[in-house]
N, C-alpha and C. Protein backbone atom coordinates (compact mmCIF):
# COMPACT_ATOMS: atom_id res chain seq x y z
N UNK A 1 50.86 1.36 28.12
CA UNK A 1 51.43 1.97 29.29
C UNK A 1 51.85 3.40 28.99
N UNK A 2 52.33 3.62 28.03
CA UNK A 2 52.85 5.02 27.76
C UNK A 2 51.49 6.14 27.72
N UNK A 3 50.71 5.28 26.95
CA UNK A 3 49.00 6.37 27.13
C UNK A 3 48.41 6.69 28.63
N UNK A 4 48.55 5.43 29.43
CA UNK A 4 48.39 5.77 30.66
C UNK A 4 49.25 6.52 31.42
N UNK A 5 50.57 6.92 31.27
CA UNK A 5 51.36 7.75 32.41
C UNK A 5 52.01 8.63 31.41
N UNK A 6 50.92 9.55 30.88
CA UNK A 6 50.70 10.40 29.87
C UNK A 6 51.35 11.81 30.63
N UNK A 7 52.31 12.43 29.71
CA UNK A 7 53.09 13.46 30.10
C UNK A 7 54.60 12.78 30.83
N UNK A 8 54.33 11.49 30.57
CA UNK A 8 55.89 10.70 31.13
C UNK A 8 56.55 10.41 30.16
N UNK A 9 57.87 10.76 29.45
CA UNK A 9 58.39 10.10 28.30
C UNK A 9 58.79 8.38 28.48
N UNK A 10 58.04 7.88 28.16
CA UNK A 10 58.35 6.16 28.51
C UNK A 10 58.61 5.18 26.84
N UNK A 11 59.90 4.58 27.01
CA UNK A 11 60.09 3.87 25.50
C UNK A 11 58.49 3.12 25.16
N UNK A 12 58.73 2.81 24.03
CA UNK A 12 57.73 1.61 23.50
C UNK A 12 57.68 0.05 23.92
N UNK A 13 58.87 -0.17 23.52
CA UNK A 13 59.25 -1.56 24.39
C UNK A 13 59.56 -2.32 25.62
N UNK A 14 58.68 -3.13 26.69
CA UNK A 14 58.47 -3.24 27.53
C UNK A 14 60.09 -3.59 28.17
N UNK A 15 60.85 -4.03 27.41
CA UNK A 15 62.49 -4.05 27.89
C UNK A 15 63.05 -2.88 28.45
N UNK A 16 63.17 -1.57 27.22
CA UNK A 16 63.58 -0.42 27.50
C UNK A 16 62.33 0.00 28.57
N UNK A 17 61.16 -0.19 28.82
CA UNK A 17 60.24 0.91 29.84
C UNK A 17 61.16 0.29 31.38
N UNK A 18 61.30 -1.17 31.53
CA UNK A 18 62.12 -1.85 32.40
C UNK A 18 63.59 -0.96 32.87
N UNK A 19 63.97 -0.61 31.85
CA UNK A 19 65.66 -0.03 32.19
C UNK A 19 64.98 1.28 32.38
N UNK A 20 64.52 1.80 31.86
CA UNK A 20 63.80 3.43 32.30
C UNK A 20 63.18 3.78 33.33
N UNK A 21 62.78 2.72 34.39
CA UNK A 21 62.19 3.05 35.39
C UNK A 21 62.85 2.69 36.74
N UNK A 22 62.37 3.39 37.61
CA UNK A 22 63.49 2.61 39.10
C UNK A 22 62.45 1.63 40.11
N UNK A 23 63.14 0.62 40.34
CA UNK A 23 63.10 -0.70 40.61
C UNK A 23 61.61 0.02 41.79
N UNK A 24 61.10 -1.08 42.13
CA UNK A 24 60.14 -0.77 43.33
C UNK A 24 60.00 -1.98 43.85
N UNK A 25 59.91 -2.65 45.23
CA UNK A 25 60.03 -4.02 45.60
C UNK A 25 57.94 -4.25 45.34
N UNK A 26 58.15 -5.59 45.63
CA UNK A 26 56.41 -6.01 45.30
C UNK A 26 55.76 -5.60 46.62
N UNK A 27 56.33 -5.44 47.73
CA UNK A 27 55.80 -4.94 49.18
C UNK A 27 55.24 -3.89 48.94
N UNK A 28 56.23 -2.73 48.17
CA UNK A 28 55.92 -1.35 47.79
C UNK A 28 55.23 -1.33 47.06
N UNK A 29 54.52 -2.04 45.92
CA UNK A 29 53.34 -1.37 44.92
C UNK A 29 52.40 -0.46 45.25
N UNK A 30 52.51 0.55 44.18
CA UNK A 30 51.25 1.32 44.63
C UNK A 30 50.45 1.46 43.14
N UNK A 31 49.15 1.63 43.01
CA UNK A 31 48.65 1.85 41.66
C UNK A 31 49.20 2.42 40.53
N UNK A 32 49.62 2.34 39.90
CA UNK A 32 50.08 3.12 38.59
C UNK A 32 51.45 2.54 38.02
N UNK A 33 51.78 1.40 39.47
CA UNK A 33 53.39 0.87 38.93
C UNK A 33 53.51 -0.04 37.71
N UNK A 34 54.62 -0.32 36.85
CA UNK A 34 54.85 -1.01 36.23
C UNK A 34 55.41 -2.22 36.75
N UNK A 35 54.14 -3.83 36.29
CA UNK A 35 54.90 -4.89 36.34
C UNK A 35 55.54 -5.87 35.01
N UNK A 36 56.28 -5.96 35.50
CA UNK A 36 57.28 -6.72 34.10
C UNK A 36 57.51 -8.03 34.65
N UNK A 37 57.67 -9.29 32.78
CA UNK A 37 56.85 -10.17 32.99
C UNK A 37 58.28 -10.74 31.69
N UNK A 38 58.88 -12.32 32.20
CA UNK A 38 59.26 -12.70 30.82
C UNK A 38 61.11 -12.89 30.68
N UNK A 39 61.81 -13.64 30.31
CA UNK A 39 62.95 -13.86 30.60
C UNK A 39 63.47 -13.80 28.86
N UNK A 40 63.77 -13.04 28.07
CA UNK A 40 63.58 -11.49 28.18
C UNK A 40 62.51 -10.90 28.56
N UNK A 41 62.63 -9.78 29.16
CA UNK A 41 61.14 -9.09 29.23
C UNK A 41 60.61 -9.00 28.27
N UNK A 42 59.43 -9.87 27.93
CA UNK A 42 58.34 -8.93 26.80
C UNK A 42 57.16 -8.64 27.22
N UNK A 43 56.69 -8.85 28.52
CA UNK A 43 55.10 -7.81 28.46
C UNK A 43 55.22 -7.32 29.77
N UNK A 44 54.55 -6.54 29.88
CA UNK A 44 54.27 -5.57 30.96
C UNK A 44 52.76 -5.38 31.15
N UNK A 45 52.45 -5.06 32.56
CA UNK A 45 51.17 -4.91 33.41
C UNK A 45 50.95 -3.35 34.13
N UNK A 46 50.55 -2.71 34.54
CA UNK A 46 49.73 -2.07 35.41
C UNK A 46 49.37 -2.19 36.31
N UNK A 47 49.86 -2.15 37.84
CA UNK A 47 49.08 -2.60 38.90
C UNK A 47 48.88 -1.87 39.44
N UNK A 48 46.97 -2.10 39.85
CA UNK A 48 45.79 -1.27 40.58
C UNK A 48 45.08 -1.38 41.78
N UNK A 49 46.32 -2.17 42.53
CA UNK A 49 46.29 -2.80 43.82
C UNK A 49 45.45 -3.64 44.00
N UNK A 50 45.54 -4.13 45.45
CA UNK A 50 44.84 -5.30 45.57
C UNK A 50 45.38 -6.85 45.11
N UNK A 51 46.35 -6.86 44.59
CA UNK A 51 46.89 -8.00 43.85
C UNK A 51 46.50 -8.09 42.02
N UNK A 52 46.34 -7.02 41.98
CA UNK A 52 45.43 -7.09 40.24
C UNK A 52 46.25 -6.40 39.03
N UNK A 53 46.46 -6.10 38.58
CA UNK A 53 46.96 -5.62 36.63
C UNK A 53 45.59 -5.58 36.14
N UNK A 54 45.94 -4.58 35.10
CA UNK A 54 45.37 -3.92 34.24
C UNK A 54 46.52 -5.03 33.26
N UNK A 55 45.94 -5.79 32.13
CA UNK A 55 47.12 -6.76 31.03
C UNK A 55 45.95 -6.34 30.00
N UNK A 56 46.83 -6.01 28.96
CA UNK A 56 46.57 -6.28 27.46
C UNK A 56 47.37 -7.41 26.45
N UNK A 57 46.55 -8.34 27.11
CA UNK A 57 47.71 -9.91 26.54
C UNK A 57 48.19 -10.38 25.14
N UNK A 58 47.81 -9.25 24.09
CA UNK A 58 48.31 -9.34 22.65
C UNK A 58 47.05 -8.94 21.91
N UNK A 59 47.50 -8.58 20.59
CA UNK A 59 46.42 -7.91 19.93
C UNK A 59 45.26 -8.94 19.07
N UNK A 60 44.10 -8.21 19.57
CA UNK A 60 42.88 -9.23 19.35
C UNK A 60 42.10 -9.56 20.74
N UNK A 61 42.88 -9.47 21.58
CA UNK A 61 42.42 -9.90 22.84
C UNK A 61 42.00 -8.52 23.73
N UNK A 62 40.73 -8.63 24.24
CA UNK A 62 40.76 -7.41 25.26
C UNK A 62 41.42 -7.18 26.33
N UNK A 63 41.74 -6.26 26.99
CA UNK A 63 42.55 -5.70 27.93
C UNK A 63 41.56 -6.36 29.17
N UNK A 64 42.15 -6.84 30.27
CA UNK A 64 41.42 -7.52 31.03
C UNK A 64 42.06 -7.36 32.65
N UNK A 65 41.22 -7.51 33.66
CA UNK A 65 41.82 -6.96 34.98
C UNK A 65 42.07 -8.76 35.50
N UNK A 66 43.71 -8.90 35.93
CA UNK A 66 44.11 -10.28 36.27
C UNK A 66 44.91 -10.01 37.40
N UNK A 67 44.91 -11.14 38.23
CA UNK A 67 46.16 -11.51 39.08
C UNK A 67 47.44 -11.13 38.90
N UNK A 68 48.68 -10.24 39.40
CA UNK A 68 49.92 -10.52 39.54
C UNK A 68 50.80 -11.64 39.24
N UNK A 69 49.95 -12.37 39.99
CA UNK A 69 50.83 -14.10 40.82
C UNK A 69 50.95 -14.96 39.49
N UNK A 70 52.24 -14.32 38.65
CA UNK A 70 52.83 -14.86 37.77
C UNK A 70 54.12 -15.78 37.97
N UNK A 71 54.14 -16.47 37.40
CA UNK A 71 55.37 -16.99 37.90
C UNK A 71 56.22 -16.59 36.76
N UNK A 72 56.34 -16.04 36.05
CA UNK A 72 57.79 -14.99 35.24
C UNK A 72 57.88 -13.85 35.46
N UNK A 73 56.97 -13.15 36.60
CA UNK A 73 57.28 -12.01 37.26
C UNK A 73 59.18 -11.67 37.49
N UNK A 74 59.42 -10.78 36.72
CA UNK A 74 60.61 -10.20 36.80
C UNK A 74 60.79 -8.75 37.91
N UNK A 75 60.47 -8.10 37.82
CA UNK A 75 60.16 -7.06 38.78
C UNK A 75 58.99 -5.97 38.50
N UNK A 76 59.40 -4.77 39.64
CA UNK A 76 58.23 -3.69 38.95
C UNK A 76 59.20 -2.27 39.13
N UNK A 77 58.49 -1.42 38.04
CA UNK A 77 59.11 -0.22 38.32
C UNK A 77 57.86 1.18 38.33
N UNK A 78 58.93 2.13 38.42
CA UNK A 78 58.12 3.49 38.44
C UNK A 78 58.49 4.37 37.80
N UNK A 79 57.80 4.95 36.92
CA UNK A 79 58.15 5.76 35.81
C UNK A 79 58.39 7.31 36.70
């Protein structure tokens, strides 16, 4: 996420990118928002509308275009 919203100072950790950004409801998404995922937060998404993320689900695994409709969806923000 930080490579993608390049020229944005955004932490490393999907907790702190969470407190660094301001809230956006799921009505409001627009491409480029951050979704956060996880009770603590630990991963974060990309959403490119349509109902979809951009997820890189851990290392080894390719980055892959998925559904939202998580059920540990915590919120989304905007850098």
């Amino acid at each position: 996420m930080m490579a993608a919203w390049a020229g944005v100072s955004l932490p490393h950790n999907s907790g702190m990118q969470y407190s660094a950004t301001r809230r956006v409801s799921r009505d409001q998404l627009q491409p480029g928002d951050l979704l956060f995922f996880g009770s603590p937060i630990h991963h974060v998404g990309m959403y490119i509308g349509n109902g979809q993320m951009v997820d890189a689900p851990r290392t080894g695994l390719n980055v892959r275009v998925v559904s939202t409709d998580r059920s540990n969806y915590v919120g989304a923000g905007r850098p």
